[in-house]
C-alpha atoms as a PDB file:
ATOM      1  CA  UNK A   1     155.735 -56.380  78.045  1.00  0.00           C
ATOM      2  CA  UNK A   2     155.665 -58.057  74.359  1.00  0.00           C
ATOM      3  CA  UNK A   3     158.251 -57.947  71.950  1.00  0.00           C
ATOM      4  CA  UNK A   4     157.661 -55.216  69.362  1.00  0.00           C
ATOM      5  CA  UNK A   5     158.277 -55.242  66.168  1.00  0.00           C
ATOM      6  CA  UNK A   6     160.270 -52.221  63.890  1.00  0.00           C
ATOM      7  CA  UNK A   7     157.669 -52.777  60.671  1.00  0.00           C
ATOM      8  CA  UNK A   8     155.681 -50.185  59.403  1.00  0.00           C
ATOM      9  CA  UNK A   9     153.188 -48.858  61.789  1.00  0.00           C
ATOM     10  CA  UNK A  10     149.861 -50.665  62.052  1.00  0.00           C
ATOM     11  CA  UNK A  11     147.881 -47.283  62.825  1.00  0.00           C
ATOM     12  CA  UNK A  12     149.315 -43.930  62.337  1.00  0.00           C
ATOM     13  CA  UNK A  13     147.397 -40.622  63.230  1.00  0.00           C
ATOM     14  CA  UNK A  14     149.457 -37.184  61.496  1.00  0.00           C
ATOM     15  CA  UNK A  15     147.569 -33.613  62.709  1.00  0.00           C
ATOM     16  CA  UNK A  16     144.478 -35.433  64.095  1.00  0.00           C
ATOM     17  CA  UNK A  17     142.125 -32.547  65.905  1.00  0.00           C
ATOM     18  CA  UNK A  18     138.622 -33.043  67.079  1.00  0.00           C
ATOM     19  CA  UNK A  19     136.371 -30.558  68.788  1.00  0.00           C
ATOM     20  CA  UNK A  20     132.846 -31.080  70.241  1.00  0.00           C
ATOM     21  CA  UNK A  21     130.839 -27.915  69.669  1.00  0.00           C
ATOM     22  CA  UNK A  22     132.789 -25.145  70.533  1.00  0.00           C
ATOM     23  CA  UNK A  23     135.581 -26.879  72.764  1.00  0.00           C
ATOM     24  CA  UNK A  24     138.269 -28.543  71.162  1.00  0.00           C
ATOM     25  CA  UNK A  25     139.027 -32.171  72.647  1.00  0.00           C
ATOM     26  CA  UNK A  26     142.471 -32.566  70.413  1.00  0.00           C
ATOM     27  CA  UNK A  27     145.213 -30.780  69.038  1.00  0.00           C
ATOM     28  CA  UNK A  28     147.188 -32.005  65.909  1.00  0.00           C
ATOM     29  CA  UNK A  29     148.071 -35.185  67.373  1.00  0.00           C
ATOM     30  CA  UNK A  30     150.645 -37.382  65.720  1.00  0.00           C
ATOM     31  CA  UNK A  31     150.763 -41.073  66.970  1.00  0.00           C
ATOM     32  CA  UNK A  32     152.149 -44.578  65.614  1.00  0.00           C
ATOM     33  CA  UNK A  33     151.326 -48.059  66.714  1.00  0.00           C
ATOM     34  CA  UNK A  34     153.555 -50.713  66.250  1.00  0.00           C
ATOM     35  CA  UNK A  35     152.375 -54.692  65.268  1.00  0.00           C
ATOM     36  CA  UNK A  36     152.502 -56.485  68.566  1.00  0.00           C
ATOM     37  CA  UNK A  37     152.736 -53.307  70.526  1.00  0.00           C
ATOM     38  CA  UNK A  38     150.879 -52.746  73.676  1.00  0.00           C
ATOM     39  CA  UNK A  39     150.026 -48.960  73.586  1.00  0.00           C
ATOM     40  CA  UNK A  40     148.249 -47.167  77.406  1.00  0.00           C
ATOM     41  CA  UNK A  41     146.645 -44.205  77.126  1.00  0.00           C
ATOM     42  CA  UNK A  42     146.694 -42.343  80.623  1.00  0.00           C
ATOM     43  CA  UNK A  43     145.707 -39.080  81.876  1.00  0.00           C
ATOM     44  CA  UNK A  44     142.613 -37.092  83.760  1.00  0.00           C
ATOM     45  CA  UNK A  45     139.470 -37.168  82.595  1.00  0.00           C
ATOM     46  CA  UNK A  46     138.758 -34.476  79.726  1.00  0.00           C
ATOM     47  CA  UNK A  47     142.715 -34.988  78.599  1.00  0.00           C
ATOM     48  CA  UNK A  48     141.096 -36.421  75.415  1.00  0.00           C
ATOM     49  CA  UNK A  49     142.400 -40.521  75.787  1.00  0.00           C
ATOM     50  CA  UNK A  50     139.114 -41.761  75.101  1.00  0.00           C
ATOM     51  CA  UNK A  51     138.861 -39.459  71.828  1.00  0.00           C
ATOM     52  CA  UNK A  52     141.968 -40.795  70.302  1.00  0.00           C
ATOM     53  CA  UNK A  53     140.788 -43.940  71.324  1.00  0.00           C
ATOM     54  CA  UNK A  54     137.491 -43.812  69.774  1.00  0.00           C
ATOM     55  CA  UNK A  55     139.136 -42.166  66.406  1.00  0.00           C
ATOM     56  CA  UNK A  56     141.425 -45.353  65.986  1.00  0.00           C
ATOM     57  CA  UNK A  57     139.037 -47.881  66.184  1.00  0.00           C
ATOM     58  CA  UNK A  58     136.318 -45.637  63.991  1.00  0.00           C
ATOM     59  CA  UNK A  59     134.047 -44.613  66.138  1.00  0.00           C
ATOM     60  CA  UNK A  60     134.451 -41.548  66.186  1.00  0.00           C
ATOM     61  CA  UNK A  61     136.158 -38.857  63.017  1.00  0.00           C
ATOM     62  CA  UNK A  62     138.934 -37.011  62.773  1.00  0.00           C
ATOM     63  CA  UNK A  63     137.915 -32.686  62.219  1.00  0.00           C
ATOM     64  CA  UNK A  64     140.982 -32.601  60.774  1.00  0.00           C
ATOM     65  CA  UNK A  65     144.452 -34.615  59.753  1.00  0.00           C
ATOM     66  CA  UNK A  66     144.777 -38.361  58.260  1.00  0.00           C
ATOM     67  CA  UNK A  67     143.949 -42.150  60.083  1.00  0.00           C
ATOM     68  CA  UNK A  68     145.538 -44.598  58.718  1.00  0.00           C
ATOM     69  CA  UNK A  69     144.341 -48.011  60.413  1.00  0.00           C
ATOM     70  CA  UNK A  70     145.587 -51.672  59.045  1.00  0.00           C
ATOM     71  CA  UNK A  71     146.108 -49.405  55.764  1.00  0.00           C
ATOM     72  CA  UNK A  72     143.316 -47.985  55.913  1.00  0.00           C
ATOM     73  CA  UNK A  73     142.319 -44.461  55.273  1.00  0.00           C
ATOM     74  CA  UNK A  74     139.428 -44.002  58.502  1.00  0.00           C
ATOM     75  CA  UNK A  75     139.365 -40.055  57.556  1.00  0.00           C
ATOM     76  CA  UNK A  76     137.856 -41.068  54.391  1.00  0.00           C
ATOM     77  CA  UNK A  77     134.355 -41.702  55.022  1.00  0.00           C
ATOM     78  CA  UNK A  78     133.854 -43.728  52.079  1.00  0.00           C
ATOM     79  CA  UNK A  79     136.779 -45.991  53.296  1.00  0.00           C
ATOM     80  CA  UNK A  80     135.755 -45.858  57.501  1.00  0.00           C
ATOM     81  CA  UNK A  81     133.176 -48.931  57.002  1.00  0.00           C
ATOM     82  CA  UNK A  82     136.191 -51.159  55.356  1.00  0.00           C
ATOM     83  CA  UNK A  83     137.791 -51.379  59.302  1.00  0.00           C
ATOM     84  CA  UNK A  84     134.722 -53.336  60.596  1.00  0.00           C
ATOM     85  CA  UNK A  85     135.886 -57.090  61.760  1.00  0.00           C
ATOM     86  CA  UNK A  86     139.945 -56.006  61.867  1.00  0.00           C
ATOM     87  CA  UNK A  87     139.398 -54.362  65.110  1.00  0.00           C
ATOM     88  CA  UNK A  88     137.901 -55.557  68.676  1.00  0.00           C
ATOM     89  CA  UNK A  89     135.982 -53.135  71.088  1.00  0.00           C
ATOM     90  CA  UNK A  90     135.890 -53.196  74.714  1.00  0.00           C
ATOM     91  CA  UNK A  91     134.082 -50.490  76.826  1.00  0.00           C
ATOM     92  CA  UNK A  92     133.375 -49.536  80.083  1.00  0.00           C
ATOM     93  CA  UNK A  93     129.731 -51.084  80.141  1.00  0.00           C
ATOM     94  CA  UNK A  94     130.013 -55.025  79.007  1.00  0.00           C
ATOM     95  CA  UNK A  95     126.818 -54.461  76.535  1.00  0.00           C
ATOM     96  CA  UNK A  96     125.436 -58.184  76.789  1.00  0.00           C
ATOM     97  CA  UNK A  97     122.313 -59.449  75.813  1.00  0.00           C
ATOM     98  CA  UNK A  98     120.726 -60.176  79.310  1.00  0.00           C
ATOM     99  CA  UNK A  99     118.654 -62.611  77.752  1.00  0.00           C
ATOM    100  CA  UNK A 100     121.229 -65.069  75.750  1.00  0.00           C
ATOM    101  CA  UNK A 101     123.806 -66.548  77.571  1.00  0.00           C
ATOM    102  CA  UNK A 102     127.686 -66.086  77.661  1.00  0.00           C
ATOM    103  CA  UNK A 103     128.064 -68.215  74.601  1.00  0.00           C
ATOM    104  CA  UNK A 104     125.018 -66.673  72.550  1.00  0.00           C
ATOM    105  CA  UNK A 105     126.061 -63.602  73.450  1.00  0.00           C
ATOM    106  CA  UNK A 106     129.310 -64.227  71.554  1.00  0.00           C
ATOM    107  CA  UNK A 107     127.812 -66.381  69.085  1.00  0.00           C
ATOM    108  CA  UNK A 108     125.402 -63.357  67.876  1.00  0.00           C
ATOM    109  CA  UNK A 109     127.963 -61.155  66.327  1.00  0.00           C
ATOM    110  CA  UNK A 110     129.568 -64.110  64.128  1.00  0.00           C
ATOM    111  CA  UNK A 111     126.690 -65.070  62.651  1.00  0.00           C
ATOM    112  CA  UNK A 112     124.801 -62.130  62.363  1.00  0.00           C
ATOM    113  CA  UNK A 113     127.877 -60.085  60.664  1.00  0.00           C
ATOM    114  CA  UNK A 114     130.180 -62.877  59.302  1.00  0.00           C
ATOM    115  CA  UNK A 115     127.050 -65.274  57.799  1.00  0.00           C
ATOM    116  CA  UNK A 116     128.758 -68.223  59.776  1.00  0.00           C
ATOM    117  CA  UNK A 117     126.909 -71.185  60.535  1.00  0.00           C
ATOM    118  CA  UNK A 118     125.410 -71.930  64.058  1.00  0.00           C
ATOM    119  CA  UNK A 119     128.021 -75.078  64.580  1.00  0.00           C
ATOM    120  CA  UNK A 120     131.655 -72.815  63.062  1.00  0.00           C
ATOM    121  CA  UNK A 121     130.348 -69.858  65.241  1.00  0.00           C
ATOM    122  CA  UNK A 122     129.401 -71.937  68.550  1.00  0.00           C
ATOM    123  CA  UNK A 123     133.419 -73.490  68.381  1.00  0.00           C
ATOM    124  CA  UNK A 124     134.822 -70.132  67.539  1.00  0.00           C
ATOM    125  CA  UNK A 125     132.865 -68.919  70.440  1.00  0.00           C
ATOM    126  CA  UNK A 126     133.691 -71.523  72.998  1.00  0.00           C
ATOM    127  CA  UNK A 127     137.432 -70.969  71.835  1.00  0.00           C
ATOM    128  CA  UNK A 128     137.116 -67.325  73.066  1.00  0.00           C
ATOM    129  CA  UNK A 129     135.532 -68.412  75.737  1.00  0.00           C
ATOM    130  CA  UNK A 130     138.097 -70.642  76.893  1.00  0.00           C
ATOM    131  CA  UNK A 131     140.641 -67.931  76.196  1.00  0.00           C
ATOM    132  CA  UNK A 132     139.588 -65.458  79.094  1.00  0.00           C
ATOM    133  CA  UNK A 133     138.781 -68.805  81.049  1.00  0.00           C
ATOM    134  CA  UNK A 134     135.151 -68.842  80.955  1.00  0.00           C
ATOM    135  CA  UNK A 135     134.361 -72.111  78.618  1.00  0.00           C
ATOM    136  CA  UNK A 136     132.780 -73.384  81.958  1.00  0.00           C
ATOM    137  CA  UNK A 137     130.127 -70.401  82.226  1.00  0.00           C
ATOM    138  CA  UNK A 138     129.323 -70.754  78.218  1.00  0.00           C
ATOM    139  CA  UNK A 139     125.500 -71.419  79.308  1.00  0.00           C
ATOM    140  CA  UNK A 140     125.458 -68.781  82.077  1.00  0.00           C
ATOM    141  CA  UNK A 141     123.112 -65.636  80.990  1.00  0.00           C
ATOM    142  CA  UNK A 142     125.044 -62.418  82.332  1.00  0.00           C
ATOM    143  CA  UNK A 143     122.200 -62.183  85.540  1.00  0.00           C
ATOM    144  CA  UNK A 144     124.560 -64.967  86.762  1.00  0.00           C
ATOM    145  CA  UNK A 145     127.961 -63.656  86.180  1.00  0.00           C
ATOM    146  CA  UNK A 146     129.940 -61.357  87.698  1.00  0.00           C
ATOM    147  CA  UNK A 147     130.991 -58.218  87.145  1.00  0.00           C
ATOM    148  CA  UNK A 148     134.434 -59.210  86.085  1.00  0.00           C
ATOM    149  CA  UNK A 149     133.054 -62.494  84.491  1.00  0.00           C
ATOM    150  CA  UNK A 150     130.597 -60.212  82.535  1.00  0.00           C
ATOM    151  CA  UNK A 151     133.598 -57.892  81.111  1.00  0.00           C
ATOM    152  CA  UNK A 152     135.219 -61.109  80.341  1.00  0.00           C
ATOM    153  CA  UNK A 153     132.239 -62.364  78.060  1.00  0.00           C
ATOM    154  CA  UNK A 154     132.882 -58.920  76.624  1.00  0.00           C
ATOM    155  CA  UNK A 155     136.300 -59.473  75.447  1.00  0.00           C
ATOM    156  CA  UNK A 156     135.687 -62.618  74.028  1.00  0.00           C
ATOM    157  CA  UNK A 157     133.361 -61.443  72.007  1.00  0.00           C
ATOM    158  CA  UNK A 158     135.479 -59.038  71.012  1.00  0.00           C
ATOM    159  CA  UNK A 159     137.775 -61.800  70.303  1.00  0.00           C
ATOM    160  CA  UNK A 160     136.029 -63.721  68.378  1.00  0.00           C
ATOM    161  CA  UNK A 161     135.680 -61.750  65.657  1.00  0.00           C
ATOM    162  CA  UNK A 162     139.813 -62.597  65.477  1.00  0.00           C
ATOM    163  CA  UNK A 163     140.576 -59.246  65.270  1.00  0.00           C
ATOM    164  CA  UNK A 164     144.267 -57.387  64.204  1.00  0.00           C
ATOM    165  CA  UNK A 165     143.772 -54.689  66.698  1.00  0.00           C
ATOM    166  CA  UNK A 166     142.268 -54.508  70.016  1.00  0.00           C
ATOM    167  CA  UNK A 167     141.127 -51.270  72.122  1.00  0.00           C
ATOM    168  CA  UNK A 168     140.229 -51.130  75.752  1.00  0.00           C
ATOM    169  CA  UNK A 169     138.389 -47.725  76.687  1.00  0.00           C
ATOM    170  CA  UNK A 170     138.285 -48.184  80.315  1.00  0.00           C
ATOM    171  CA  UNK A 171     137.469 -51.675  80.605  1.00  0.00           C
ATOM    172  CA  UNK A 172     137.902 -52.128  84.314  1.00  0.00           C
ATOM    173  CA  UNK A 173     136.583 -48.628  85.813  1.00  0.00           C
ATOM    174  CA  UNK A 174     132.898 -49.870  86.175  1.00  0.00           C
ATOM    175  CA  UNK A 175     133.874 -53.021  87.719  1.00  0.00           C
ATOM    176  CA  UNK A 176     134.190 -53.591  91.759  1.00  0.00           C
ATOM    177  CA  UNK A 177     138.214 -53.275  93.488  1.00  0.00           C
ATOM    178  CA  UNK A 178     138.376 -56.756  93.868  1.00  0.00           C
ATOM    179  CA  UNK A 179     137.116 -58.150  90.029  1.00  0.00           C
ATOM    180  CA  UNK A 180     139.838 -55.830  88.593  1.00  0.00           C
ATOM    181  CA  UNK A 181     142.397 -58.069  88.522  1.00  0.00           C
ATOM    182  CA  UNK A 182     140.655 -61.047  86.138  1.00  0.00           C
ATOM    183  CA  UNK A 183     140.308 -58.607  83.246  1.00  0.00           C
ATOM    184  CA  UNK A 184     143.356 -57.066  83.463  1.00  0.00           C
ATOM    185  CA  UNK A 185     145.161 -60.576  83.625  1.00  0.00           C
ATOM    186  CA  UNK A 186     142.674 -61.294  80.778  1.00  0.00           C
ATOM    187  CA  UNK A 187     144.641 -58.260  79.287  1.00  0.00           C
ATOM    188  CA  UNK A 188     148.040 -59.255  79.838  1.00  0.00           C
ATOM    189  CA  UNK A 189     147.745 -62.500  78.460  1.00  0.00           C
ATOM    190  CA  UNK A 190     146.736 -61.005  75.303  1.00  0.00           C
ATOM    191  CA  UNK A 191     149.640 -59.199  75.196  1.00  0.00           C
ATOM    192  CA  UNK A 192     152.150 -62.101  76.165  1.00  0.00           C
ATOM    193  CA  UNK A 193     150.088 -63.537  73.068  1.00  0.00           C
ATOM    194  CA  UNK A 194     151.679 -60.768  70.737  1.00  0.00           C
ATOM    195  CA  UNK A 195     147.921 -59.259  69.922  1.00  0.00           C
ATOM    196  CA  UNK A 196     148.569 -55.395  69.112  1.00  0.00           C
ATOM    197  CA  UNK A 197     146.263 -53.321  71.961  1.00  0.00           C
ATOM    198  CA  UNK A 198     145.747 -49.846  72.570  1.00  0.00           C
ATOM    199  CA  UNK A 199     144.391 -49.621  76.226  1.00  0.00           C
ATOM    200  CA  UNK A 200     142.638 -46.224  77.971  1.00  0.00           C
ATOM    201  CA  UNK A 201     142.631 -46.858  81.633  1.00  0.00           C
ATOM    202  CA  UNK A 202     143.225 -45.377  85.378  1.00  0.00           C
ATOM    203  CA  UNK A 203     144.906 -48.650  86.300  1.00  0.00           C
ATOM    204  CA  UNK A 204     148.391 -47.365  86.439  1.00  0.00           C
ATOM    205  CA  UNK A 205     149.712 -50.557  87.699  1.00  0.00           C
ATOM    206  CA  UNK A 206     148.597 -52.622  84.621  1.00  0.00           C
ATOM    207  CA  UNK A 207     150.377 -49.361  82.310  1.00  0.00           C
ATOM    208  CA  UNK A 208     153.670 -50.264  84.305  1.00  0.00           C
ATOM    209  CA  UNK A 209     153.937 -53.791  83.816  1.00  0.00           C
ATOM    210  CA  UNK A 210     152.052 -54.450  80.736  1.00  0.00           C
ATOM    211  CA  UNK A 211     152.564 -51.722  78.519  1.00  0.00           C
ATOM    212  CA  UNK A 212     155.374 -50.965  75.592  1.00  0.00           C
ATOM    213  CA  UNK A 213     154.540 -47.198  75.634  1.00  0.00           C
ATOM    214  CA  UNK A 214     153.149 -45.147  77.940  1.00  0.00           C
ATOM    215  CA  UNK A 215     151.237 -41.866  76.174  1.00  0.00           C
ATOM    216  CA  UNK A 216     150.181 -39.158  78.800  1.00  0.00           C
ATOM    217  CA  UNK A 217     147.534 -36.760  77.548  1.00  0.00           C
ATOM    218  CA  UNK A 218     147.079 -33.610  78.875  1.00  0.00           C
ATOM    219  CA  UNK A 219     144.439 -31.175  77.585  1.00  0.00           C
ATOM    220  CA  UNK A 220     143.780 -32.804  74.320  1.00  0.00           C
ATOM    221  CA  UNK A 221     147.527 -32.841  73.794  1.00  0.00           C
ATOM    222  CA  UNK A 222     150.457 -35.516  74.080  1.00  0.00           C
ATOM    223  CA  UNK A 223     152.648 -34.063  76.620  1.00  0.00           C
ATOM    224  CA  UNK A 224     154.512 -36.812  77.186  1.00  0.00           C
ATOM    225  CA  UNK A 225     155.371 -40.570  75.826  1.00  0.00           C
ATOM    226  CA  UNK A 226     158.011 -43.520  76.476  1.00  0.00           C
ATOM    227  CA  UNK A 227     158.718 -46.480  78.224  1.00  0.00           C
ATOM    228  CA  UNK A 228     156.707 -47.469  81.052  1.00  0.00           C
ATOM    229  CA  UNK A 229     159.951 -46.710  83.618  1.00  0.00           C
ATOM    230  CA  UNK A 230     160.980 -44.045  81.956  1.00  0.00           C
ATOM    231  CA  UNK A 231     157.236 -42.558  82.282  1.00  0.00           C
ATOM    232  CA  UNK A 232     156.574 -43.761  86.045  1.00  0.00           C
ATOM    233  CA  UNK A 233     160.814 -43.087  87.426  1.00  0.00           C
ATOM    234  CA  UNK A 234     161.380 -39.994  85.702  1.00  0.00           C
ATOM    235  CA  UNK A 235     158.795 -38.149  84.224  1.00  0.00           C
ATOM    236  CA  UNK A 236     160.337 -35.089  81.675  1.00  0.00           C
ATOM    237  CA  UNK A 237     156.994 -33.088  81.947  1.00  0.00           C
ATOM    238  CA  UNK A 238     155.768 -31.408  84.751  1.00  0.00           C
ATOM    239  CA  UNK A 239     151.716 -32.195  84.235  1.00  0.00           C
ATOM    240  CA  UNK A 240     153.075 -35.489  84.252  1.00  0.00           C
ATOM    241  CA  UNK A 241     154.845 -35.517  87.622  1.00  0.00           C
ATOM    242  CA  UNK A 242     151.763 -33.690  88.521  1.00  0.00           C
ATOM    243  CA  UNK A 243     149.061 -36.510  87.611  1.00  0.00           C
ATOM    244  CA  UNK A 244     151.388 -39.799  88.806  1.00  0.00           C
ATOM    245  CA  UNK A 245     152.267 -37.938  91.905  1.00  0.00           C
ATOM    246  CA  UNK A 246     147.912 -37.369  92.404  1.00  0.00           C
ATOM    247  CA  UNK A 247     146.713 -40.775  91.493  1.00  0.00           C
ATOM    248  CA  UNK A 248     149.684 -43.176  92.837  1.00  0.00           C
ATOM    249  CA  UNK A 249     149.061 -41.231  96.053  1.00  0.00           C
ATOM    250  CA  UNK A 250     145.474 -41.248  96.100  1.00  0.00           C
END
């Protein structure tokens, strides 16, 4: 777990509800994040992680209450756009260009969006490369890759950008048993490296030992929150107990 700091929070969300047609996916839901804090989302599917998640990073807007991201205002549409290049994106499905390679693939955004020049973004990009340990597959095209290697490519991209904030929204649940573990070391080392992440996943092992604060989400609500042991030892809530006891066993 990283050391957080006590400064003002980096994203706050006060009364935040969001429905989809006629069912409602979240109920006024307050939430800080901290600089340097490593934030897990958990819960069953439908409990409305993904939402929040989505909200934060502007994806997705707010019916109702404010988003306040790196100071700014995302539940002011004429403000949303002003997020873009702060915050890093990693999904389920790694996105890549199947026809550039890993280091085109991460070239594309910086000099597309940020104007930089083919020489700055190729060394930016072989930096973020190097930082999920793939600078030796730069001139592999994702046909070639793993699954795991793929995701990786992903995050660097993501990386590149040298983002404030970065959100995971299930970044290992499309990826085989055995390529888990190389993102979600990936993952850790980010957070060792102090970089503020809010994470959605089912890998309750990588909430235990990497996270700050463990959020459990329960039919659009939070229904509980705290410290990793005090989350996975002794759970206050009873949907809580409920969920750990069903996916730890399972």
């Amino acid at each position: 777990m990283t050391t957080v700091t006590t400064s003002k929070p980096i994203i706050n969300l006060t009364g935040v509800s969001k429905s989809f047609g006629a069912t409602q996916v979240l109920r006024e839901i307050n939430l800080d994040v901290r600089s340097g804090e490593v934030l897990v989302l958990i819960g069953a599917s439908g409990s409305g992680k993904s939402t929040v998640l989505r909200i934060m990073s502007g994806l997705e807007t707010a019916d109702t209450g404010e988003v306040w991201v790196n100071e700014v205002p995302l539940h002011d549409a004429r403000r949303a756009k002003d997020i873009r290049g702060h915050v890093g994106m990693v999904f389920q499905q790694f996105n890549l260009f199947p026809h550039k390679s890993a280091l085109g693939n991460v070239t594309l955004a910086l000099i597309k969006a940020r104007k930089m020049n083919a020489a700055d973004a190729r060394k930016r990009a072989m930096d973020a490369l190097d930082r999920v340990g793939l600078a030796d597959r730069a001139e592999h095209y994702p046909s070639q890759l793993s699954g795991g290697q793929q995701q990786r490519v992903a995050i660097a991209r993501a990386l590149a950008v040298e983002p404030g904030i970065m959100f995971f929204d299930e970044a290992t649940s499309a990826l085989d048993p055995e390529l888990v573990g190389e993102v979600t070391e990936v993952m850790r080392g980010l957070a060792r490296d102090g970089m503020t992440m809010v994470v959605v996943t089912h890998e309750m092992g990588f909430a235990r030992k990497t996270a700050d604060r463990v959020v459990f989400m329960d039919k659009g609500v939070i229904a509980e929150q705290g410290a990793p042991e005090q989350i996975f030892v002794d759970p206050r809530n009873e949907r809580t107990r409920q969920f750990l006891h069903r996916v730890l066993d399972h």
